[in-house]
Protein backbone atom coordinates (compact mmCIF):
# COMPACT_ATOMS: atom_id res chain seq x y z
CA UNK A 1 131.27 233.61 187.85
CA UNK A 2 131.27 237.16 185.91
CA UNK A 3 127.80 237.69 186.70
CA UNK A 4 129.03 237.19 190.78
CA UNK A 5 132.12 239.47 190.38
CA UNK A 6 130.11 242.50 188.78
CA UNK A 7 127.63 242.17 191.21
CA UNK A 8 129.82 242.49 193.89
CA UNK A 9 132.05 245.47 192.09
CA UNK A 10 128.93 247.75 192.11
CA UNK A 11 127.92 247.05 195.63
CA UNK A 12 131.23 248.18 196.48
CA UNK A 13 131.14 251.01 194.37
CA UNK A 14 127.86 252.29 195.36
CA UNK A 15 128.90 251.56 198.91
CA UNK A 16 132.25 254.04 198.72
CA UNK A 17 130.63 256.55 196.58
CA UNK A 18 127.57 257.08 198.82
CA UNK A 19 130.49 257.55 201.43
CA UNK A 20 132.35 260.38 199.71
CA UNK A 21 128.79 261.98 198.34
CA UNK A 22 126.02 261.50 201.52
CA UNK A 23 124.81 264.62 200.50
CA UNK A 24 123.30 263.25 197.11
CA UNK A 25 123.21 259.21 198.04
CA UNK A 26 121.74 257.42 200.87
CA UNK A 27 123.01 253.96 202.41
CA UNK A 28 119.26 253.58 202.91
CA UNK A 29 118.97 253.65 199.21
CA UNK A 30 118.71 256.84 196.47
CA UNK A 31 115.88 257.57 193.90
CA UNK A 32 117.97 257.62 190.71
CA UNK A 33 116.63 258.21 187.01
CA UNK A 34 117.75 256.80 183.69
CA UNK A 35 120.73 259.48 182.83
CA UNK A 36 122.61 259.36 186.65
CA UNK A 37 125.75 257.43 186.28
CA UNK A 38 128.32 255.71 189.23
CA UNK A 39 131.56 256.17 187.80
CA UNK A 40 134.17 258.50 186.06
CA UNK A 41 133.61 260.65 182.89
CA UNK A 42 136.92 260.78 182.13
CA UNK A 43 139.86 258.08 181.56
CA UNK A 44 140.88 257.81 184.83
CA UNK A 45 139.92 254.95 186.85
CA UNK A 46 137.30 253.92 189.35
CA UNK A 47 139.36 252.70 192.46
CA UNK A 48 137.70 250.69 195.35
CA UNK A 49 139.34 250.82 199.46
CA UNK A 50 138.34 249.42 202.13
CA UNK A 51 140.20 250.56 205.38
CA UNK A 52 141.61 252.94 203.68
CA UNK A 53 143.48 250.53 201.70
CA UNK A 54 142.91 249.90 198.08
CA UNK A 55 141.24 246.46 196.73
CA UNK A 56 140.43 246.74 193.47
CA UNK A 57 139.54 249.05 190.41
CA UNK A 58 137.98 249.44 186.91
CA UNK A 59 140.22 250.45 184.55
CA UNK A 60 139.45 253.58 181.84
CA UNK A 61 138.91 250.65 179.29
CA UNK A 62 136.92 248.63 181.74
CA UNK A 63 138.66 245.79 183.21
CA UNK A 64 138.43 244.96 186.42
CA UNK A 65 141.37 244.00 188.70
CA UNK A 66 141.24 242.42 192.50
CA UNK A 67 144.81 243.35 194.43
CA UNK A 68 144.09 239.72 196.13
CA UNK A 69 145.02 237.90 192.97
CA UNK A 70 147.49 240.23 192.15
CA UNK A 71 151.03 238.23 191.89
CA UNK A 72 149.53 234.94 191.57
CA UNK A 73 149.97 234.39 187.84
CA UNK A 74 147.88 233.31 185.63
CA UNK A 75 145.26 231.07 187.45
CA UNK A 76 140.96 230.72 187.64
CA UNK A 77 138.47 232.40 189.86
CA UNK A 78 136.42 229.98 192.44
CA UNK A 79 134.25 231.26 195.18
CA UNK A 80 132.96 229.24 198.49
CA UNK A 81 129.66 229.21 199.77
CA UNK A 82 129.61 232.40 201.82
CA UNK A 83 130.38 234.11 198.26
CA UNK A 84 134.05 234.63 199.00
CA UNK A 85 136.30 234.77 196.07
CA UNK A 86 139.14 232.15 195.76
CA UNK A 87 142.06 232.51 193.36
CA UNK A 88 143.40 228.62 191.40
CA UNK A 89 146.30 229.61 190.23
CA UNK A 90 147.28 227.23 187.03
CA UNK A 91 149.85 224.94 187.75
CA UNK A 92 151.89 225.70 184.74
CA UNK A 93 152.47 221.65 184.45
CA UNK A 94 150.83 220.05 181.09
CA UNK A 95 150.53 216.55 183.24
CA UNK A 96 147.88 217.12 185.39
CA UNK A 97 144.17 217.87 185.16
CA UNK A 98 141.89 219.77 187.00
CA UNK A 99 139.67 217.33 189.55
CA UNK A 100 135.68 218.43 190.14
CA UNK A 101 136.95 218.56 193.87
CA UNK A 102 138.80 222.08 192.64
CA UNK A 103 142.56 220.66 193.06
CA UNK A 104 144.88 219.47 190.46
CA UNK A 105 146.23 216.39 190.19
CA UNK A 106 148.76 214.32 187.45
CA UNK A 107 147.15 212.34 184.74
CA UNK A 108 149.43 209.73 185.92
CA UNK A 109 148.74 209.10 189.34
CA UNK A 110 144.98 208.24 188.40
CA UNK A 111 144.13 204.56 187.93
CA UNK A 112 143.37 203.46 184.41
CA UNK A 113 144.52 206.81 182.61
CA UNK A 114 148.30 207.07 181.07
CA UNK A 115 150.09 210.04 179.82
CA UNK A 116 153.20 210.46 177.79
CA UNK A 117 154.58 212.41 174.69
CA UNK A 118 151.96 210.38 172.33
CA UNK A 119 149.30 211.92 174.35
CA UNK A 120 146.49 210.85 176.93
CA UNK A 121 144.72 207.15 177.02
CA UNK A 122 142.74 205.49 179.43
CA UNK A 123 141.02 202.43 179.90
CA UNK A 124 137.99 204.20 181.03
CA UNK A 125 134.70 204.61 178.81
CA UNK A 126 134.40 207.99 177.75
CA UNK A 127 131.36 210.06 177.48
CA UNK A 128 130.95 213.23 175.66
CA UNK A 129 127.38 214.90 175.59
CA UNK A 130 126.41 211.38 176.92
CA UNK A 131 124.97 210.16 180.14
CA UNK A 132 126.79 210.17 183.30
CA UNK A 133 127.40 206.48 182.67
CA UNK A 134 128.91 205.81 178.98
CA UNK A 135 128.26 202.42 177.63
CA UNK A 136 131.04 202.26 174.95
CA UNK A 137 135.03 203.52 174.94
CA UNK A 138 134.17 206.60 173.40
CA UNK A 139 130.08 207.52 173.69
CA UNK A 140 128.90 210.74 171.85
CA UNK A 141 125.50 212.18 172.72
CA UNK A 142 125.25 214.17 169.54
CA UNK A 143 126.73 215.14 166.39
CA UNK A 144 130.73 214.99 165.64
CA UNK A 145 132.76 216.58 163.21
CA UNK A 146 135.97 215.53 162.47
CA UNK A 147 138.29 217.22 160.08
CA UNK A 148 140.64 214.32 159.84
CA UNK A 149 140.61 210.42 159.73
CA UNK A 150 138.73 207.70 162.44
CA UNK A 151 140.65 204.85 162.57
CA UNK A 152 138.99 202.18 164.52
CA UNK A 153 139.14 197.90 164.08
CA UNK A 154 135.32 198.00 164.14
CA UNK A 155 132.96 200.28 163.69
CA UNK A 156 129.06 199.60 165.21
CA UNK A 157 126.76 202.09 164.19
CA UNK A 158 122.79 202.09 165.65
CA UNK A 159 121.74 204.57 163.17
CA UNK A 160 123.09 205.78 160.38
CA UNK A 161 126.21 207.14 158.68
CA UNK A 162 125.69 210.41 156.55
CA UNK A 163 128.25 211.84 154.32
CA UNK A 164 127.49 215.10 152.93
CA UNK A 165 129.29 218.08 150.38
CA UNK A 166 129.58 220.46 153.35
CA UNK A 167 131.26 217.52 155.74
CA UNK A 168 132.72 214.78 154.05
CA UNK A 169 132.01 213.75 150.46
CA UNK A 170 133.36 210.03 150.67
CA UNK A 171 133.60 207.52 153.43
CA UNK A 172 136.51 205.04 153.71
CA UNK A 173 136.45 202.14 155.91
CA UNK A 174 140.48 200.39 156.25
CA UNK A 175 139.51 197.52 158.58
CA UNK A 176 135.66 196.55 159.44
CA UNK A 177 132.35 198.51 159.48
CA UNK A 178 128.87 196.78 160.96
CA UNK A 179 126.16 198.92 160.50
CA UNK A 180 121.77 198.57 160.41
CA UNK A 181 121.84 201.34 157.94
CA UNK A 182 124.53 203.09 155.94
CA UNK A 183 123.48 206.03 153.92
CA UNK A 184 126.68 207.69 151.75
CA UNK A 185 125.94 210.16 149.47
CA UNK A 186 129.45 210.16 147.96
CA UNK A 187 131.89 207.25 147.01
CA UNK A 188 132.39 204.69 149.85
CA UNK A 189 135.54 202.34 150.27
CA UNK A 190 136.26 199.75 152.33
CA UNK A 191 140.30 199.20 152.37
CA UNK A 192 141.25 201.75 149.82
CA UNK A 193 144.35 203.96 150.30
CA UNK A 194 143.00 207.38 149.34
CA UNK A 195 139.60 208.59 147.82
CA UNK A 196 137.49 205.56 146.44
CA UNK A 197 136.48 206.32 142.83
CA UNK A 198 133.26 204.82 142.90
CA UNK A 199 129.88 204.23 144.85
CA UNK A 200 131.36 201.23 146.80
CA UNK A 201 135.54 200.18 146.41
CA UNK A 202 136.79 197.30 148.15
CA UNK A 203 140.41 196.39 148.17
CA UNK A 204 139.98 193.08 149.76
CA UNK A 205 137.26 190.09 149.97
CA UNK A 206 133.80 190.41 150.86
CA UNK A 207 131.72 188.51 152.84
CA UNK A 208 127.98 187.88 152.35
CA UNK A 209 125.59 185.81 154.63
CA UNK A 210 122.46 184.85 153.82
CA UNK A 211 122.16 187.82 151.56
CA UNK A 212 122.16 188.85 147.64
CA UNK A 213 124.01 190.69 145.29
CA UNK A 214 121.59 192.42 143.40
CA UNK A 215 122.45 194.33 140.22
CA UNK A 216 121.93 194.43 136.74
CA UNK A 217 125.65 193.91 135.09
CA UNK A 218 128.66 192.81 136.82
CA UNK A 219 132.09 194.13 134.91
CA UNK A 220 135.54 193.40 135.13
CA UNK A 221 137.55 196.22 136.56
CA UNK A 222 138.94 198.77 133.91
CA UNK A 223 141.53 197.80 132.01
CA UNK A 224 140.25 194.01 131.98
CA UNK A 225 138.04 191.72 130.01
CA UNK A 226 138.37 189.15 132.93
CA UNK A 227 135.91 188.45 135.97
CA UNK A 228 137.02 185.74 138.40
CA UNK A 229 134.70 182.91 140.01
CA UNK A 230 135.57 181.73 142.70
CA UNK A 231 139.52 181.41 143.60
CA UNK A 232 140.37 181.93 140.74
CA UNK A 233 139.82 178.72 139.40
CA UNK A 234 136.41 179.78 136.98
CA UNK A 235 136.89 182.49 134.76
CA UNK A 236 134.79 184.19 132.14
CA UNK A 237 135.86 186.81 129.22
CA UNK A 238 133.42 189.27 128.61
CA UNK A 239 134.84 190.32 125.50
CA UNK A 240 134.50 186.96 124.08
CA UNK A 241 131.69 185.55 126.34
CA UNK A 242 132.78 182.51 127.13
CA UNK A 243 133.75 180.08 130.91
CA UNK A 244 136.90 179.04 131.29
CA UNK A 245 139.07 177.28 134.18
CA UNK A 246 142.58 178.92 135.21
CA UNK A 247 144.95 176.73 134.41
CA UNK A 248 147.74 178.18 136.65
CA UNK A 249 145.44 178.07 139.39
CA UNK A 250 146.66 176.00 142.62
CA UNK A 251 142.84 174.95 143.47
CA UNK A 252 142.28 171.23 143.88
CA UNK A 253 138.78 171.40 142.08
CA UNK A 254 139.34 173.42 138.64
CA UNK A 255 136.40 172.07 136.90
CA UNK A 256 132.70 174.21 136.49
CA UNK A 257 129.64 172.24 138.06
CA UNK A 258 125.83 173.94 136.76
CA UNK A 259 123.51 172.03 138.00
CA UNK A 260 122.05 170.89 141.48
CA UNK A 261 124.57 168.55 143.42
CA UNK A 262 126.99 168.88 140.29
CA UNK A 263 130.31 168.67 140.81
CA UNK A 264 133.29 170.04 138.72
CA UNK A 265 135.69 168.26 139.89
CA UNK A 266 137.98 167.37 137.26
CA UNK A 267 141.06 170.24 135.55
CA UNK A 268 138.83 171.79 133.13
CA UNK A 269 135.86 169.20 133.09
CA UNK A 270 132.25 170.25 133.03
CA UNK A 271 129.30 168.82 135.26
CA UNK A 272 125.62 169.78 134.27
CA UNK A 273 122.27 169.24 135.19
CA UNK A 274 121.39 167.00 138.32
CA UNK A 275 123.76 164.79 140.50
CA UNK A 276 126.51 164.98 137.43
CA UNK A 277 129.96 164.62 138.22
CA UNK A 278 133.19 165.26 135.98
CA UNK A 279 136.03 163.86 138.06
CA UNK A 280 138.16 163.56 134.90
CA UNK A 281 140.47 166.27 133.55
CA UNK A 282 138.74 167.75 130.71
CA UNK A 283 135.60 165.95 130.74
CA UNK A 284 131.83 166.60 130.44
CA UNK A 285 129.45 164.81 132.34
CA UNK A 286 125.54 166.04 131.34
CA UNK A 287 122.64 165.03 132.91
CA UNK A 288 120.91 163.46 135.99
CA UNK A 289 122.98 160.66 137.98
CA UNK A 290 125.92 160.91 135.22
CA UNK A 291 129.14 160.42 135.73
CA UNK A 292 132.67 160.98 133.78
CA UNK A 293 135.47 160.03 135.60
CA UNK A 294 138.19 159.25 132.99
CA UNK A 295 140.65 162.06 131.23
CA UNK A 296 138.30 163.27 128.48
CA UNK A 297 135.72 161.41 128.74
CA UNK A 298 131.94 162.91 127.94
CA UNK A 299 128.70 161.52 128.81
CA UNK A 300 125.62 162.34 128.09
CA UNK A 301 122.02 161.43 129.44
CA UNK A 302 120.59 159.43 132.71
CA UNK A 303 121.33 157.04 134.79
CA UNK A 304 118.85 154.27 136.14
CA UNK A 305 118.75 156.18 139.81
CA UNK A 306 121.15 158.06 142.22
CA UNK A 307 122.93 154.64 142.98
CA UNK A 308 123.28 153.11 139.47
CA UNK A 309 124.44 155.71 137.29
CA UNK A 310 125.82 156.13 134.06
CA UNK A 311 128.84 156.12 134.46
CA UNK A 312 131.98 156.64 131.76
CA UNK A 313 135.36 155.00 132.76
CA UNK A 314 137.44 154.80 129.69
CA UNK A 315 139.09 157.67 128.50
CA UNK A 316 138.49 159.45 124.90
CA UNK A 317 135.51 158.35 124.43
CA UNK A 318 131.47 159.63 124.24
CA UNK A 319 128.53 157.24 126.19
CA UNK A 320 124.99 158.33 125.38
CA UNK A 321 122.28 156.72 127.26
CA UNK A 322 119.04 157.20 129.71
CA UNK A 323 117.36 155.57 132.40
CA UNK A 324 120.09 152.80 132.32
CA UNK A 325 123.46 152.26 133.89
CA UNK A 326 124.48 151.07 130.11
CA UNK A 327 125.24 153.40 127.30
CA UNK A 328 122.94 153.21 124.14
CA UNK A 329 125.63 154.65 122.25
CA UNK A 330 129.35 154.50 123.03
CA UNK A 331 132.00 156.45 120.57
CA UNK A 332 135.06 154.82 120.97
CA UNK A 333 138.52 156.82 120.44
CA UNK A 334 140.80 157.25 117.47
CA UNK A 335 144.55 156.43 117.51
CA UNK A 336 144.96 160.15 117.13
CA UNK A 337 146.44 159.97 113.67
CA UNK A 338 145.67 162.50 111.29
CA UNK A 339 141.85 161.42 109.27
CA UNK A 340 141.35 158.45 112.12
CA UNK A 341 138.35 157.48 112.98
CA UNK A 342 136.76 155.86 116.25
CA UNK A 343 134.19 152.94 116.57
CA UNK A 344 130.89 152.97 117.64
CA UNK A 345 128.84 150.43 119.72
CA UNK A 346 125.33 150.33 120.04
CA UNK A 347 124.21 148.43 123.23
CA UNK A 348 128.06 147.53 123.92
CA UNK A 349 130.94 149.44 124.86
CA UNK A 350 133.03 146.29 123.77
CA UNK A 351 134.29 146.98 120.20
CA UNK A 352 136.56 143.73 118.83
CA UNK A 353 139.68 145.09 116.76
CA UNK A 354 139.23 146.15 113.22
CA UNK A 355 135.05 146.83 113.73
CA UNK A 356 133.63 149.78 113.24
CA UNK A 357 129.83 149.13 114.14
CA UNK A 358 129.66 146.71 117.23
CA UNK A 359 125.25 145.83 118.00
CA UNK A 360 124.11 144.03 120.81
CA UNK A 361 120.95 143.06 119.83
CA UNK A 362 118.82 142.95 116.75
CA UNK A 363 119.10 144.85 113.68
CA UNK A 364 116.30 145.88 111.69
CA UNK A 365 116.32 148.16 108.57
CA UNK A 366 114.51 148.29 105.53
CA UNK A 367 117.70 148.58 103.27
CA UNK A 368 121.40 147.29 104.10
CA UNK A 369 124.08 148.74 101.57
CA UNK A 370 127.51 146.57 101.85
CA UNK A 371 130.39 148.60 99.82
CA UNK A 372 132.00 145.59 98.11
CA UNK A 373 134.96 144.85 95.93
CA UNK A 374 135.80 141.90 93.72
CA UNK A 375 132.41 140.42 93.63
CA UNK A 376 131.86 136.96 92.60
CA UNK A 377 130.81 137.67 89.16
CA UNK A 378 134.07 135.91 87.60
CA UNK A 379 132.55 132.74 88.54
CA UNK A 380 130.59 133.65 84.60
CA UNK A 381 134.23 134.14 83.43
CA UNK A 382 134.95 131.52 80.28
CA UNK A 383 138.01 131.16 81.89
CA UNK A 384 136.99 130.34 85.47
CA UNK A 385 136.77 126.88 85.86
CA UNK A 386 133.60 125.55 88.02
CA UNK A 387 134.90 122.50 90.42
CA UNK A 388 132.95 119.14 88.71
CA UNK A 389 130.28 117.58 91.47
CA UNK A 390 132.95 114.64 91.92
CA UNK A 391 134.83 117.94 93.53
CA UNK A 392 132.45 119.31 94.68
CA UNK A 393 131.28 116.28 97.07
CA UNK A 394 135.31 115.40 97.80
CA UNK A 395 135.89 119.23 99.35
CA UNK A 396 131.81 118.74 101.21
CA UNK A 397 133.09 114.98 102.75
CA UNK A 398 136.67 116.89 103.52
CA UNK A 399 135.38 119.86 105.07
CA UNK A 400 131.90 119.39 105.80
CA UNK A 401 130.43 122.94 104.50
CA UNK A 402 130.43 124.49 101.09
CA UNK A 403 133.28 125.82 99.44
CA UNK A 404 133.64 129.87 99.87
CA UNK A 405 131.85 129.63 103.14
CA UNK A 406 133.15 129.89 106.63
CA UNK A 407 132.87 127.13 108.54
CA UNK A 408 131.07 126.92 111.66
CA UNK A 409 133.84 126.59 114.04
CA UNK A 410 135.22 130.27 113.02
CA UNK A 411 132.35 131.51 112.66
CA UNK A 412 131.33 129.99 116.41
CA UNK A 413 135.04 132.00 117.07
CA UNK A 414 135.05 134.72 115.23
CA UNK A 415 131.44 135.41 114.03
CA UNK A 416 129.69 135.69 110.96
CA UNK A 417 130.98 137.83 108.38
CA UNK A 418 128.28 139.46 106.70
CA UNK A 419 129.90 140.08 103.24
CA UNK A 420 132.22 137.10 103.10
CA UNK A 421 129.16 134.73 103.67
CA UNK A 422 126.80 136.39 101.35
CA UNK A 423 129.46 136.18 98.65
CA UNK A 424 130.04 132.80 99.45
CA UNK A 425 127.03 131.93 99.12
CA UNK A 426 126.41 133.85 95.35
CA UNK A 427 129.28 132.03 94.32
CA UNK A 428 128.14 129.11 95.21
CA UNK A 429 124.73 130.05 93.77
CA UNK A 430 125.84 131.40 90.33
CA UNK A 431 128.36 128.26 90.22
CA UNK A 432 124.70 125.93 90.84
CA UNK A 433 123.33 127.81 88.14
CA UNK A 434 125.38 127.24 85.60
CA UNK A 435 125.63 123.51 86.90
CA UNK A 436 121.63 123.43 86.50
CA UNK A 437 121.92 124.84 83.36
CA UNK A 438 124.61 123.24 81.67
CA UNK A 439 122.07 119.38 83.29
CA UNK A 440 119.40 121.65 81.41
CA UNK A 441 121.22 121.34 78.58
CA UNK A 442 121.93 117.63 78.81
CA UNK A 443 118.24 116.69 79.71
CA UNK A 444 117.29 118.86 76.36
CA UNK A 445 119.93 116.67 74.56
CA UNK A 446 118.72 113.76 76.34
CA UNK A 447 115.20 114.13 75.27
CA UNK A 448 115.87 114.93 72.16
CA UNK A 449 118.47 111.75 71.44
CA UNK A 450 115.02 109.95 72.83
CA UNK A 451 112.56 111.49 71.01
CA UNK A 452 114.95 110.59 68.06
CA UNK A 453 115.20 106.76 69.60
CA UNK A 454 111.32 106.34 70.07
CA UNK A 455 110.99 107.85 66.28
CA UNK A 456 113.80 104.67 64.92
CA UNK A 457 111.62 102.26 67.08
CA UNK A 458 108.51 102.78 65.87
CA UNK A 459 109.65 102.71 62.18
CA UNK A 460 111.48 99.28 63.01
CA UNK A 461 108.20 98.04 64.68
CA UNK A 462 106.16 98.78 61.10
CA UNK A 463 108.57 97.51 58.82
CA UNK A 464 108.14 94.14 60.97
C-alpha cells in the first residue's frame, strides 16, 4: 500500500515540476544523472495541485498528506482496481471487526461468535498460521509463546512438549495431559498449585494401563517414613522395613495376599504362595490350595488339589500339612493364662480334655521316657501288706481283671492309660515276685523237711 502511494506521489511530482521547469524537463522524459534531485533544499514543503487546487504535499520532515482524507479521522488506506485510493475510516466502536469484504461489522451479529466485557468467544475452530481449514478449536501452524498460563481440560499433543531456560523452565498440567512424547527439561507437575519441586509432582491419583513403573527406589514423601499400597489399606515403614495393614482404614479387604490367586482377605491376615486365602482377621494362610478362615488361625503347607484344600476352621490354632485336606500337625490353643500351654495332635485335630499329645495312628520310637511319681516300689515296703492268693482270686472272680489294672470296659471308654497300666502291671509283677519267692522259700523248706524225712526212713528201714 506504501509502495502504491509513493509511486503515485512522484508521478505527480515529476508531472507538476516538468510543468513549472519545461525548459530543463520533458513530459517525453529527461536524461537525469545521479546528483539531480525533485524536491526542495530547504524546509519548506513540496506541495502537489491539480486544477489549480492543492491535493497533497510532503512535509519538510517527509510525511506525506492527501487533502481527500483530510477530516476523516483516524481510518486505513484501500485502493480499487483502477488504482484509486479509498479512505476506511475506523469506526471508533471496540465491537466490531473488520470483514475481508472491506466493511465493518459487530462481533455480535455474526453466527457462532459472542462478545462481552470478558472478551471474544466463538464456537468456530480457529486457525492461526494453519490451513484455511483448522481441524481443532484453536490450530497453530508453528511455534507459540505464551508468557502466562494454558488452561485447558485436555491437552493432545502429536509431537512433543519442550520446556526450556529461555521459555519456560517447568511445565504444570491442573487437569489432563495425553501426549506420544513429552520431553521437559525442568520440573513437571500434574495438579500442583505453583512450581513443582521435582522432575514429575502429582497432587492427585495416577493412572497406568498396561504399562510399568520403572525405577530403582520408591520413597515416602519428605517428612514421612510411610508409603501406602493400595487404599490405604497396606502399608510399609521404611525406617523399620516392615508390611503392615491400616487399621483405621474403611477398606473391606485389609489383609496382604503374595502369591498368585492369593487373597488377603481377612483385617490384618496374610495369604502366600499359590491359591492361599486368609479370610480370618489376623491370620496366615501359606502355601498352595491353603486356607485360614477362622480369627487367628495359621496354616501352613498344601492341600490335596484346588478343590480339597487344607483348610483351618478353628480359631487360635496352627495346622501343618501337605498334599492332604488333613493336617499332619495341629497346635491347639491355650486358655490364654499366663505360662499355658496348647495341645498338639498328630493325624487328628480332635484333642480329648486334659491330653497333651493326641496320635492317630502308630507310634514308633526307639526310647519312650514317662515322667512318673509315686512308683510302685512300696509294694517291697515291710510294711506293705501283699493281698494272700485266697484275695487275690476273690478280687479276680469279683472283678474279672487284676488288681491295679483298668478294666476293659474304661479302658474300651476312656482308653488305655499308658502309665497307670504299666504301673499296674509292675505292681502286680513285683507283688508275684515276692509271692514266687516267698513259694521258693517254702519248696526249699519243703525239700529240706524231706530230705530230712527220707534220711529218718532209711535209718528206721536198717535198724529193722
Amino acid at each position: 500500500m506504501k509502495k502504491i502511494l509513493i509511486l503515485s506521489a512522484l508521478a505527480l511530482s515529476a508531472t507538476a515540476f516538468a510543468q513549472q521547469n519545461s525548459p530543463f524537463y520533458s513530459n517525453s522524459g529527461n536524461n537525469m544523472s545521479s546528483t539531480d534531485k525533485l524536491g526542495s533544499t530547504n524546509s519548506a514543503p513540496l506541495r502537489f495541485f491539480t486544477n489549480n487546487t492543492h491535493r497533497g504535499e510532503f512535509s519538510s520532515t517527509g510525511d506525506f498528506f492527501l487533502d481527500a482524507l483530510a477530516g476523516q479521522g483516524t481510518g486505513l488506506v484501500t485502493f480499487d482496481n483502477s488504482g484509486k485510493i479509498i479512505s476506511l475510516p475506523y469506526p471508533n466502536d471496540a465491537t466490531k471487526i473488520l470483514l475481508g469484504n472491506g466493511s465493518w461489522s459487530a462481533l455480535s451479529t455474526l453466527s457462532g461468535w459472542t462478545i462481552s466485557y470478558g472478551g471474544i468467544a466463538t464456537s468456530y475452530n480457529v486457525g492461526i498460521g494453519a490451513s484455511p481449514d483448522p481441524l481443532y478449536k484453536l490450530n497453530v501452524g508453528g511455534d507459540a509463546n505464551i508468557s502466562g498460563t494454558v488452561y485447558a481440560n485436555g491437552v493432545i499433543i502429536a509431537s512433543h512438549v519442550k520446556s526450556d531456560s529461555t521459555h519456560t523452565t517447568n511445565a504444570t498440567i491442573t487437569n489432563s495431559l495425553t501426549t506420544s512424547n513429552a520431553s521437559i527439561t525442568g520440573n513437571a507437575g500434574i495438579g500442583v498449585i505453583g512450581t513443582p519441586t521435582e522432575k514429575l509432582e502429582v497432587n492427585g491419583n495416577v493412572k497406568i494401563s498396561n504399562g510399568k513403573i520403572m525405577t530403582p527406589r520408591i520413597s515416602p514423601l519428605p517428612g514421612d517414613t510411610i508409603i501406602h499400597i493400595g487404599d490405604s489399606s497396606i502399608l510399609y515403614n521404611n525406617v523399620r522395613n516392615y508390611y503392615y495393614v491400616d487399621a483405621n482404614s474403611n477398606i473391606t479387604f485389609k489383609g496382604i495376599g503374595y502369591g498368585t490367586y492369593c487373597y488377603g482377605v481377612g483385617i490384618n491376615g496374610v495369604a502366600l504362595g499359590y491359591n492361599s486365602r486368609c479370610t480370618g482377621a489376623f491370620s496366615i494362610a501359606h502355601g498352595v490350595d491353603v486356607v485360614s478362615y477362622a480369627a487367628k488361625s495359621m496354616v501352613i503347607g498344601s492341600g490335596a488339589n484346588s478343590n480339597d484344600r487344607l483348610i483351618n476352621g478353628i480359631p487360635n490354632s496352627l495346622m501343618i500339612g501337605f498334599n492332604s485336606n488333613v493336617p499332619t500337625i495341629f497346635v491347639a490353643s491355650a486358655n490364654g493364662q499366663l505360662g499355658s500351654t496348647g495341645n498338639v495332635g498328630i493325624g487328628t485335630t480332635t484333642i480329648p480334655p486334659g491330653i497333651k499329645l493326641a496320635v492317630c495312628g502308630t507310634i514308633q520310637s526307639k526310647e519312650v521316657i514317662i515322667d512318673a511319681s509315686n512308683w510302685c516300689d512300696f509294694v517291697f515296703d515291710r510294711n506293705y501288706h501283699r493281698m494272700t492268693w485266697q484275695e487275690k482270686l476273690a478280687y479276680i472272680n469279683a472283678n474279672k481283671h487284676l488288681p491295679a489294672i483298668t478294666s476293659e470296659k474304661e479302658i474300651e471308654t476312656n482308653g488305655l492309660k499308658t502309665y497307670e497300666s504299666m504301673k499296674g502291671m509292675m505292681q502286680n509283677i513285683e507283688e508275684n515276685t515276692l509271692d514266687i519267692i516267698d513259694l521258693y522259700q517254702l519248696i526249699k523248706k519243703q525239700n529240706e523237711e524231706i530230705i530230712d524225712l527220707k534220711r529218718e526212713i532209711s535209718e528206721l528201714k536198717q535198724k529193722k
